[in-house]
C-alpha atoms as a PDB file:
ATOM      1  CA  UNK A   1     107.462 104.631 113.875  1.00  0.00           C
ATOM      2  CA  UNK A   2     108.923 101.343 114.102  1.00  0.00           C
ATOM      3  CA  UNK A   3     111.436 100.353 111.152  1.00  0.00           C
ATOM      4  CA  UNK A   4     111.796  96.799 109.476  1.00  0.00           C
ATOM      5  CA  UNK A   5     115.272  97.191 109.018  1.00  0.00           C
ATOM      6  CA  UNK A   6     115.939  97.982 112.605  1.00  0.00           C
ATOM      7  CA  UNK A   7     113.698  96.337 114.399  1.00  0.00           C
ATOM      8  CA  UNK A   8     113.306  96.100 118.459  1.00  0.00           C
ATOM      9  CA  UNK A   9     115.855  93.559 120.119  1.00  0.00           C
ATOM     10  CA  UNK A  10     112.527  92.020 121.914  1.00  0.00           C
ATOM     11  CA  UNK A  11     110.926  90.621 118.454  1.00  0.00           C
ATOM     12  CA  UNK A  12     112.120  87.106 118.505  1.00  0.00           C
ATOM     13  CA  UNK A  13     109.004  85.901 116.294  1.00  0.00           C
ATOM     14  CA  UNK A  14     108.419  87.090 112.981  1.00  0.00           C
ATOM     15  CA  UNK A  15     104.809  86.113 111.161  1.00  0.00           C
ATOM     16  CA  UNK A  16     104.887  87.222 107.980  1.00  0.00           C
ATOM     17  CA  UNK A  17     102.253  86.987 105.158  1.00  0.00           C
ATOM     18  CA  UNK A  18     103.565  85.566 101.927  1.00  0.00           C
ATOM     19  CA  UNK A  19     100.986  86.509  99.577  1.00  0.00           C
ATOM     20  CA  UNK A  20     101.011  90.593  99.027  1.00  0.00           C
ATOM     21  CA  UNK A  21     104.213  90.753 101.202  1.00  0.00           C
ATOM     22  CA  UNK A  22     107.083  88.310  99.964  1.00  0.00           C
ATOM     23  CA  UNK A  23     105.451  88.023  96.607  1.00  0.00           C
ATOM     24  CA  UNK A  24     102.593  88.359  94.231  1.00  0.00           C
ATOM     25  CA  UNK A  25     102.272  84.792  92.704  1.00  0.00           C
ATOM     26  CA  UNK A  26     105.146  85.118  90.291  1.00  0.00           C
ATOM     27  CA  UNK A  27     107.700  86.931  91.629  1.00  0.00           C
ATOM     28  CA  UNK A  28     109.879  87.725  95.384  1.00  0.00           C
ATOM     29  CA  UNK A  29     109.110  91.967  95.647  1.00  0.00           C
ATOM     30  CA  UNK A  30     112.225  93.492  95.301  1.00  0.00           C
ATOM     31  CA  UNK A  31     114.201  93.803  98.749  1.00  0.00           C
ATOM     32  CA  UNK A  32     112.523  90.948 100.626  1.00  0.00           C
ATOM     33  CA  UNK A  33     115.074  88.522 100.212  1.00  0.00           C
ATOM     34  CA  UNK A  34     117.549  90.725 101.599  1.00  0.00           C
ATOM     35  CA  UNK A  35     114.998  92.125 104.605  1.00  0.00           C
ATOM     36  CA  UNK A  36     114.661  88.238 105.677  1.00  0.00           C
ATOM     37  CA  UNK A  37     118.441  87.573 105.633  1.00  0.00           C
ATOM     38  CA  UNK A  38     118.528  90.429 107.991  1.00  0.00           C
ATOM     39  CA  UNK A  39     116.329  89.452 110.373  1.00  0.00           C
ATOM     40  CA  UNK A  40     117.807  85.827 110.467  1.00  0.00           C
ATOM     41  CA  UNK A  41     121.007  86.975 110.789  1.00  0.00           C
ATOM     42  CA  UNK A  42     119.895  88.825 113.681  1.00  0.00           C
ATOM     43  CA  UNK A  43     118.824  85.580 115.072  1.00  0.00           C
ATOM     44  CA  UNK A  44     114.740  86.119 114.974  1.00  0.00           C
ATOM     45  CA  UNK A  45     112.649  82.535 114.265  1.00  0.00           C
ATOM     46  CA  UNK A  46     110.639  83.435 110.855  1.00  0.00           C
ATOM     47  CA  UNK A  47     107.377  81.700 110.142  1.00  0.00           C
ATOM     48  CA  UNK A  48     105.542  82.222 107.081  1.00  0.00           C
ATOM     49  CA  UNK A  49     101.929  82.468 108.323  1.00  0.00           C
ATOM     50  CA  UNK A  50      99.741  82.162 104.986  1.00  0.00           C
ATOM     51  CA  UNK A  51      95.688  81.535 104.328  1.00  0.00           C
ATOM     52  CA  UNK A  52      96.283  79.487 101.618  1.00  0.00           C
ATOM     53  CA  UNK A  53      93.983  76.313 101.054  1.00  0.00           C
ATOM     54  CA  UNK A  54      97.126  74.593 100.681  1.00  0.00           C
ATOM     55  CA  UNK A  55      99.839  72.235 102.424  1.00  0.00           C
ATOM     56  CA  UNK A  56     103.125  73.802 103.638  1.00  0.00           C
ATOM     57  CA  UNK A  57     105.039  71.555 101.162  1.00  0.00           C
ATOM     58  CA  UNK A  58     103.138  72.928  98.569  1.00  0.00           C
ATOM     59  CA  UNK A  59     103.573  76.051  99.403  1.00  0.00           C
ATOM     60  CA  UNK A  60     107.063  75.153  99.998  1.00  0.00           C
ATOM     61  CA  UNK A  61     107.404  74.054  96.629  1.00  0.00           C
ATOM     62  CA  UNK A  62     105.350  77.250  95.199  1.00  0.00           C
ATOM     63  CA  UNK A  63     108.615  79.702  96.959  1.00  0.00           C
ATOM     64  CA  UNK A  64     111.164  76.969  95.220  1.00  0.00           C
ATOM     65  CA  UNK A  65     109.413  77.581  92.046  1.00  0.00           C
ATOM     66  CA  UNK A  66     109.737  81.345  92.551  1.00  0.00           C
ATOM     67  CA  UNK A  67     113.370  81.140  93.811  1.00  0.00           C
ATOM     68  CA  UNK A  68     113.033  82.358  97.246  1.00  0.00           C
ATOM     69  CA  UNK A  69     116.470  81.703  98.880  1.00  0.00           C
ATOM     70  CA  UNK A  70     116.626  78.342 101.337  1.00  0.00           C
ATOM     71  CA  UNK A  71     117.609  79.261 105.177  1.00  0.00           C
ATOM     72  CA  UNK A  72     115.355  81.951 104.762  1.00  0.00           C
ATOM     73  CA  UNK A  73     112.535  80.880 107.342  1.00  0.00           C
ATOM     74  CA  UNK A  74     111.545  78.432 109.915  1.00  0.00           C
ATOM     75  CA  UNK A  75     108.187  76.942 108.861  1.00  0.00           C
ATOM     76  CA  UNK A  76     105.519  77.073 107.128  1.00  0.00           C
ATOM     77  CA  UNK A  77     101.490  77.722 108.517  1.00  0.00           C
ATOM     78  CA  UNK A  78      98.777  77.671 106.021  1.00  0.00           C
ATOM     79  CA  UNK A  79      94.711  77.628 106.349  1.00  0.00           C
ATOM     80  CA  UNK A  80      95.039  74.294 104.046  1.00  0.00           C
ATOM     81  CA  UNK A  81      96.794  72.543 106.578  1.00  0.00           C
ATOM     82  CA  UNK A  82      94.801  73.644 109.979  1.00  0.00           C
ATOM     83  CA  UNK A  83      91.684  72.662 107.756  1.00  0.00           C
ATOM     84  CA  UNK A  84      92.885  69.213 106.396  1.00  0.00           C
ATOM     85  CA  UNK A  85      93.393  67.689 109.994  1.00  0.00           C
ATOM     86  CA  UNK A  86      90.142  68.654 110.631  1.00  0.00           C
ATOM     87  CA  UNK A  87      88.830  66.985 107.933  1.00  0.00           C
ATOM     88  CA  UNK A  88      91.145  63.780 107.954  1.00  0.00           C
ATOM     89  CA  UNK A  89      89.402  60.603 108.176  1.00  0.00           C
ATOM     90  CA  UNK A  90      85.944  62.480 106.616  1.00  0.00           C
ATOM     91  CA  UNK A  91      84.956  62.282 103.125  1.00  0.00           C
ATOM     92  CA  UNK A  92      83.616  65.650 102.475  1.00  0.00           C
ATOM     93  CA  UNK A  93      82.740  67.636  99.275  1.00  0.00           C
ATOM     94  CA  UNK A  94      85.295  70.095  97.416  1.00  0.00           C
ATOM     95  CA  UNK A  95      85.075  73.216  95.652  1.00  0.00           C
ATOM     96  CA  UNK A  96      88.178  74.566  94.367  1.00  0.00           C
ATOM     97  CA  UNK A  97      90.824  73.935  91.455  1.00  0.00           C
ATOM     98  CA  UNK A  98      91.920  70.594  90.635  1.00  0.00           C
ATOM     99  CA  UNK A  99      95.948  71.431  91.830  1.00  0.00           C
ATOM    100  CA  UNK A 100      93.997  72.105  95.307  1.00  0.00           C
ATOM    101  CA  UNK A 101      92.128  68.869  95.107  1.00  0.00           C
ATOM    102  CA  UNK A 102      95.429  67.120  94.139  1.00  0.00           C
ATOM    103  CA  UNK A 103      97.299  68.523  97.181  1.00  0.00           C
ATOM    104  CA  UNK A 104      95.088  68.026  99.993  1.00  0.00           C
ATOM    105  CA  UNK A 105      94.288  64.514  98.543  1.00  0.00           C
ATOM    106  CA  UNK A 106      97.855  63.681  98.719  1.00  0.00           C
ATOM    107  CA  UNK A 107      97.617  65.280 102.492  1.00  0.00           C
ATOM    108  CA  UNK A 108      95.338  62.326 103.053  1.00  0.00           C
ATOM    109  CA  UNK A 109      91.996  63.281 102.603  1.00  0.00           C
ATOM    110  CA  UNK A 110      88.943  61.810 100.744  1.00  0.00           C
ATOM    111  CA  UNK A 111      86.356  63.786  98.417  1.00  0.00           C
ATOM    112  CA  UNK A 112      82.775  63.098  97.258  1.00  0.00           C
ATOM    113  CA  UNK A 113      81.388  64.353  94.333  1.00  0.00           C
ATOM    114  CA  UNK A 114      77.984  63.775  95.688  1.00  0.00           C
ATOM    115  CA  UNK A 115      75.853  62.513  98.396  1.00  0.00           C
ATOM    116  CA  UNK A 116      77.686  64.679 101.262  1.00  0.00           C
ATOM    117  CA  UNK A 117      76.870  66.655 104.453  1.00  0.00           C
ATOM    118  CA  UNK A 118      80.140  68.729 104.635  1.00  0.00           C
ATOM    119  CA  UNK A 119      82.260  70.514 101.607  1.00  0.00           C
ATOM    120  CA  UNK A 120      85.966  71.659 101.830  1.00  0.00           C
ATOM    121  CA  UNK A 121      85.655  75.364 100.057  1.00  0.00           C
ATOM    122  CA  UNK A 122      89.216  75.809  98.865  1.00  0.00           C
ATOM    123  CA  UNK A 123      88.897  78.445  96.520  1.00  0.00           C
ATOM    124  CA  UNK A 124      87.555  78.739  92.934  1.00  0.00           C
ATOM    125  CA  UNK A 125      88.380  79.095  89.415  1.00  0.00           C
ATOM    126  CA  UNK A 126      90.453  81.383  87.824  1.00  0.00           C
ATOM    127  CA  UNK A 127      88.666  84.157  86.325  1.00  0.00           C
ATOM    128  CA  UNK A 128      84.978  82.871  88.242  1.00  0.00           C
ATOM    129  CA  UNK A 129      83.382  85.404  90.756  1.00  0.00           C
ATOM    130  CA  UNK A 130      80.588  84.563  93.478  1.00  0.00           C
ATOM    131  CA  UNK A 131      77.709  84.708  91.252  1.00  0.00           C
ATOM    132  CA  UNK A 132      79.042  82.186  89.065  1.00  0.00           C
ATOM    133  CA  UNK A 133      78.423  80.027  91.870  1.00  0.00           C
ATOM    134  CA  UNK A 134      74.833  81.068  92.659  1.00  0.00           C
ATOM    135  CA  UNK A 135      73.298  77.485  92.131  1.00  0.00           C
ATOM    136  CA  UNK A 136      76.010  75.686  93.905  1.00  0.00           C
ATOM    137  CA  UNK A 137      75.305  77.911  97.155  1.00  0.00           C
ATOM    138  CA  UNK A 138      71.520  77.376  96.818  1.00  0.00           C
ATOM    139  CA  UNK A 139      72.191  73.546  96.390  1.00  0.00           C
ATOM    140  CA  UNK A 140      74.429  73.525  99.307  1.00  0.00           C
ATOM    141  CA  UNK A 141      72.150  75.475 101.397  1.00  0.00           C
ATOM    142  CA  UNK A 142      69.043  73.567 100.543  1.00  0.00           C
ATOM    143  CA  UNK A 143      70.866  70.395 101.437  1.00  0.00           C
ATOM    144  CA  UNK A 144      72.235  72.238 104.834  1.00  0.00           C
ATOM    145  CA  UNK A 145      75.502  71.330 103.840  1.00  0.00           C
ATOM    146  CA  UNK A 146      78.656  72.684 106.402  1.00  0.00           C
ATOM    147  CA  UNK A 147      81.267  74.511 104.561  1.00  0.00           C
ATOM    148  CA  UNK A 148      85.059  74.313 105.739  1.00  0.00           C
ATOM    149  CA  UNK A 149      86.617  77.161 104.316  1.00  0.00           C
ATOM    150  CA  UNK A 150      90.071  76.467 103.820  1.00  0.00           C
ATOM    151  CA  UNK A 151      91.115  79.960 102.931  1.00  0.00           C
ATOM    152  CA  UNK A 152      89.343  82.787 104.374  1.00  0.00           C
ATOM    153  CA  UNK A 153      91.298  85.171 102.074  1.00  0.00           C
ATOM    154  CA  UNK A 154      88.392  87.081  99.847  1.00  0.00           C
ATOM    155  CA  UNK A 155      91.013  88.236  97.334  1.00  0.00           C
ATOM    156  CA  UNK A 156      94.189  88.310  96.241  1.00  0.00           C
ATOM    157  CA  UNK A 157      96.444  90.240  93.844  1.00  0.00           C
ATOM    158  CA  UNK A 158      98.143  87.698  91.205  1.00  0.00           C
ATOM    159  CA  UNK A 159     100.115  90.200  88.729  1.00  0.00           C
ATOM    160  CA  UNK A 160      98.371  93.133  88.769  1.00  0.00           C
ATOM    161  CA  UNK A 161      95.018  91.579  88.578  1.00  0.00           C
ATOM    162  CA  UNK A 162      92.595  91.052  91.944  1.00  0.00           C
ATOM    163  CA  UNK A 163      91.620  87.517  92.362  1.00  0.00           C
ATOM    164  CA  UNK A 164      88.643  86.302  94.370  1.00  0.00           C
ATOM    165  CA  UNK A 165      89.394  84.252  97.235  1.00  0.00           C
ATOM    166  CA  UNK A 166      87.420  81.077  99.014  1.00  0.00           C
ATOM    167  CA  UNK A 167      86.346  83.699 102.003  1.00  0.00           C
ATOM    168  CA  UNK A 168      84.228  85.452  99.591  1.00  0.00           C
ATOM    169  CA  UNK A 169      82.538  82.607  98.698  1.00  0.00           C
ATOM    170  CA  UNK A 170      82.200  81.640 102.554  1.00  0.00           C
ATOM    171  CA  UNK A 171      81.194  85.308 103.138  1.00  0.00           C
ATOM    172  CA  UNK A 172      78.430  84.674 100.498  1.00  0.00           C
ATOM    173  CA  UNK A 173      76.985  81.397 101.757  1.00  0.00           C
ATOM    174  CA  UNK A 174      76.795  82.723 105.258  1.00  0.00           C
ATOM    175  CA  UNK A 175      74.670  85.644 104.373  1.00  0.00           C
ATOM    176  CA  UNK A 176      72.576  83.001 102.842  1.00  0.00           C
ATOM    177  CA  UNK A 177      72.356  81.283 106.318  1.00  0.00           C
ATOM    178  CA  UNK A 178      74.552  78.806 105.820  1.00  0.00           C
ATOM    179  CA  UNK A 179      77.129  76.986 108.119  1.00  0.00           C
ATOM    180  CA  UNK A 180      80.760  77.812 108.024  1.00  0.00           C
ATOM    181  CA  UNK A 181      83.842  76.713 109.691  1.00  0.00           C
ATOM    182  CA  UNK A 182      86.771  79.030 108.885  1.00  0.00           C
ATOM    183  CA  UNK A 183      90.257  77.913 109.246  1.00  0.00           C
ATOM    184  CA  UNK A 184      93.266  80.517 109.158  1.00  0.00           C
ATOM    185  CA  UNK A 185      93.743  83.963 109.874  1.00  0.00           C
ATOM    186  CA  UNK A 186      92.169  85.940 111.712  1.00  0.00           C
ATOM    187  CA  UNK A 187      90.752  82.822 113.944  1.00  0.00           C
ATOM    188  CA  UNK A 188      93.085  82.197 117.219  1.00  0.00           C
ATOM    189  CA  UNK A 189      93.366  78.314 116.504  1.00  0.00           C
ATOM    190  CA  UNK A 190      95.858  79.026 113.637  1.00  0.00           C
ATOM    191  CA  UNK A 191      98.069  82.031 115.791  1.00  0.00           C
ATOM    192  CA  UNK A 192      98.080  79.533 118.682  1.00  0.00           C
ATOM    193  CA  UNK A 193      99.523  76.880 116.065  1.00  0.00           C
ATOM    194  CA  UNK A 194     101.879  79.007 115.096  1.00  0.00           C
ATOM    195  CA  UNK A 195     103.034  80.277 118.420  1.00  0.00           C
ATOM    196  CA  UNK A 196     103.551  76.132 119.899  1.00  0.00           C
ATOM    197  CA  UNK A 197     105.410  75.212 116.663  1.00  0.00           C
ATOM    198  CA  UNK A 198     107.713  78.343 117.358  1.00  0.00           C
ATOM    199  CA  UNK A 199     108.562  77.510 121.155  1.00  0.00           C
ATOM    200  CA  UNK A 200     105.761  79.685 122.999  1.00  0.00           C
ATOM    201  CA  UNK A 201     107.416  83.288 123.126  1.00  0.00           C
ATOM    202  CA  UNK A 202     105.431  85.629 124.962  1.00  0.00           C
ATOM    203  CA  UNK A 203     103.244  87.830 122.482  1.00  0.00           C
ATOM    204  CA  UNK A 204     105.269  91.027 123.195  1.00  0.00           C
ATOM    205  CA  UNK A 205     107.868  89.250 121.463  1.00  0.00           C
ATOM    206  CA  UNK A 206     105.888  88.617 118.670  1.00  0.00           C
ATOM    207  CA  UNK A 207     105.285  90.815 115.325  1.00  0.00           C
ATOM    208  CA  UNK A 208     103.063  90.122 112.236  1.00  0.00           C
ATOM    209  CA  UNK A 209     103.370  91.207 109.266  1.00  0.00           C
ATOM    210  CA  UNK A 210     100.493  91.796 106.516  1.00  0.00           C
ATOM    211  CA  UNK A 211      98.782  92.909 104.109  1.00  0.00           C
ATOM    212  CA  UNK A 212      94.942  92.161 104.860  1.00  0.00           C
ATOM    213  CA  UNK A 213      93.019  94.284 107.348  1.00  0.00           C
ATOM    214  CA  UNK A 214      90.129  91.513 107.849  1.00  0.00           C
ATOM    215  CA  UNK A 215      92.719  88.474 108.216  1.00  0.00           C
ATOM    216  CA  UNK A 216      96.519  89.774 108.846  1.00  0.00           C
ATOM    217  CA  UNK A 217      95.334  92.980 111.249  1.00  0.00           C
ATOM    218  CA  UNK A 218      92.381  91.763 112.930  1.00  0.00           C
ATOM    219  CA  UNK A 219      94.027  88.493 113.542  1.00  0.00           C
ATOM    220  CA  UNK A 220      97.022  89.871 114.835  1.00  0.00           C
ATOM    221  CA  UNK A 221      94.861  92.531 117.138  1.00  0.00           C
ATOM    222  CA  UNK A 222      92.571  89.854 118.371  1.00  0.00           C
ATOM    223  CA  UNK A 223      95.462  87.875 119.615  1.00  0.00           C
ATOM    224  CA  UNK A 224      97.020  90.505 121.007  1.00  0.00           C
ATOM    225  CA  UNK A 225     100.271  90.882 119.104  1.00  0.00           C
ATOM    226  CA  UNK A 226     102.208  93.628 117.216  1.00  0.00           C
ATOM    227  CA  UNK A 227     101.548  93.921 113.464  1.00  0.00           C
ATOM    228  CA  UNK A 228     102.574  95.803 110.712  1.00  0.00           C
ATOM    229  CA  UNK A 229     100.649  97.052 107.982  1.00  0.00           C
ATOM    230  CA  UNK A 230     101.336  96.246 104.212  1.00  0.00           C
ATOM    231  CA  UNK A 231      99.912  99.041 102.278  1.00  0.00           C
ATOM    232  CA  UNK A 232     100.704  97.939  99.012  1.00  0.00           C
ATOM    233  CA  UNK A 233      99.281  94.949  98.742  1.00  0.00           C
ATOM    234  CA  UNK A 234      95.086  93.998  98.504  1.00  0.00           C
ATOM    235  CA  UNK A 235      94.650  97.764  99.314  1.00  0.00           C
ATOM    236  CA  UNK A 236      96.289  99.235  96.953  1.00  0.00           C
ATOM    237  CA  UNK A 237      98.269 101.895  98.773  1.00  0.00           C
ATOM    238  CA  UNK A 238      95.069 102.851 101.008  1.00  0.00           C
ATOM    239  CA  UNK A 239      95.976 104.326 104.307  1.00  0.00           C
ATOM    240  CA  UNK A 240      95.634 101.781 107.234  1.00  0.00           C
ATOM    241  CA  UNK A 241      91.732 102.937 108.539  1.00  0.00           C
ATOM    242  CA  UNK A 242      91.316 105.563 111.388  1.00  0.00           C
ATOM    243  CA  UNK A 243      88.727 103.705 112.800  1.00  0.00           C
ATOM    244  CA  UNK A 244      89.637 100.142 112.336  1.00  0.00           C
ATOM    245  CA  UNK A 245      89.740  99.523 116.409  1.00  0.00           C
ATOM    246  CA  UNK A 246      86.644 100.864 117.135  1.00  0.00           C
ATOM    247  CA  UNK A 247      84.722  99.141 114.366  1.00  0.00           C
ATOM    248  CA  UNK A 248      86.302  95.799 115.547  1.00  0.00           C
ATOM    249  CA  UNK A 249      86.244  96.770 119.068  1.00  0.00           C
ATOM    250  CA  UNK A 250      89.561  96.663 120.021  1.00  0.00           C
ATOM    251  CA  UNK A 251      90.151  99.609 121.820  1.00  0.00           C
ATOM    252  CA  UNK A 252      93.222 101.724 120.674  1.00  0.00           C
ATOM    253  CA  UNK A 253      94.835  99.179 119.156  1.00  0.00           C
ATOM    254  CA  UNK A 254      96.711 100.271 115.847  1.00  0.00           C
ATOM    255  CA  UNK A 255      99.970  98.474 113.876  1.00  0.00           C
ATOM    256  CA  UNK A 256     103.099  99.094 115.001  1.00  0.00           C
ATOM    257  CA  UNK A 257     103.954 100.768 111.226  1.00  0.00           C
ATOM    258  CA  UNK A 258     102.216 100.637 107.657  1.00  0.00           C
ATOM    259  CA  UNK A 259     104.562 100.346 105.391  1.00  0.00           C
ATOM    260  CA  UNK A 260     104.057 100.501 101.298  1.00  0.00           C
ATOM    261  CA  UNK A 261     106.091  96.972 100.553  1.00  0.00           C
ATOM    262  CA  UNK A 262     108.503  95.314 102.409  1.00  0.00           C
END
């Protein structure tokens, strides 16, 4: 089984997750700093590949805040961003907290509060769940309105405590019949981002690392890429599924390790 601190000479791109894997909203999980310096001092480009609605200066701001050493990585990918050039140039709708709205307004795009055929779903209130939003999705749907979901996460852990995510909402408002258009993992556009801004290595020198099974895994299968499996993060400690690559249809495919933190 392969090990993260000795990992394969031919891994010369690391992906890793940020949420559930470097930290939990409030704090770096114990040994990750050091893990990183590892792997950098080993020479291996790190990009922190992340589904949140946000920029990658936020987000660079948000590991600041948390005190994740600098030199530690080589870039930043987020949903937010693959989303936001999308929808520059487009007033659209918004859903999602007002620190979203603030962010991706200051990436350069323009929100309605009425009167619009597309909506930017970036997440939702602290503490809300779907059904809080039943009339909004019938309103939306009535009015055929296309969602952008900026964050195809459906939850997240934040302390201890399991947070629902924009891609539950998106999740909900397709079952309805509605239109979505989902930026971030597991969609190819945001791997093949990833892989341009970090030179174009082959994929057998490439390994993600995560902790979701619908975004991090199947992503990572899809595009045809070692990954490793985060146990302890949105699962819980569940064991990676036995029959994950058949229900997906992706042959034998399987991670590379599962691993309870990193």
């Amino acid at each position: 089984m392969l090990s993260l601190h000795a990992l394969p000479e031919r891994y010369r791109l690391i992906l890793c997750d940020l949420w559930g894997c470097v930290h939990d909203g409030w704090n770096i999980f114990p040994g990750v700093v050091d893990l990183l310096r590892n792997w950098k001092d080993e020479g291996r480009t790190i990009l922190f590949l992340t589904n949140a609605p946000r920029t990658a200066t936020a987000i660079q701001r948000q590991l600041d805040a948390l005190r994740l050493p600098t030199g530690l990585h080589d870039g930043i990918v987020t949903a937010g961003e693959a989303g936001a050039a999308a929808l520059l140039g487009k007033p659209v709708g918004f859903c999602g907290t007002p620190d979203d709205r603030a962010d991706l307004e200051a990436r350069g795009l323009t929100f309605l509060d009425d009167g619009y055929s597309e909506l930017a779903m970036a997440g939702i209130a602290s503490g809300e769940t779907v059904p809080d939003y039943t009339d909004d999705l019938a309103r939306w749907l009535a009015a055929d309105v296309l969602m952008h979901c900026l964050n195809p996460d459906r939850i997240v852990i934040h302390q201890g405590e399991r947070m629902v995510c924009a891609g539950a909402l998106a999740d909900a408002y397709e079952a309805l019949g509605g239109r979505v258009c989902w930026y971030g993992k597991p969609h190819p556009s945001v791997y093949d981002y990833a892989l341009d801004l970090a030179g174009s290595p082959r994929k057998e020198q490439v390994l993600a690392i995560g902790d979701g099974l619908q975004t991090d895994m199947l992503g990572a299968a899809k595009c045809g890429i070692d990954a490793v499996f985060v146990q302890g993060g949105i699962h819980a400690g569940e064991p990676f599924p036995s029959d994950f690559a058949r229900r997906h249809g992706l042959g034998d495919w399987h991670p590379a390790a599962v691993v309870p933190t990193l």
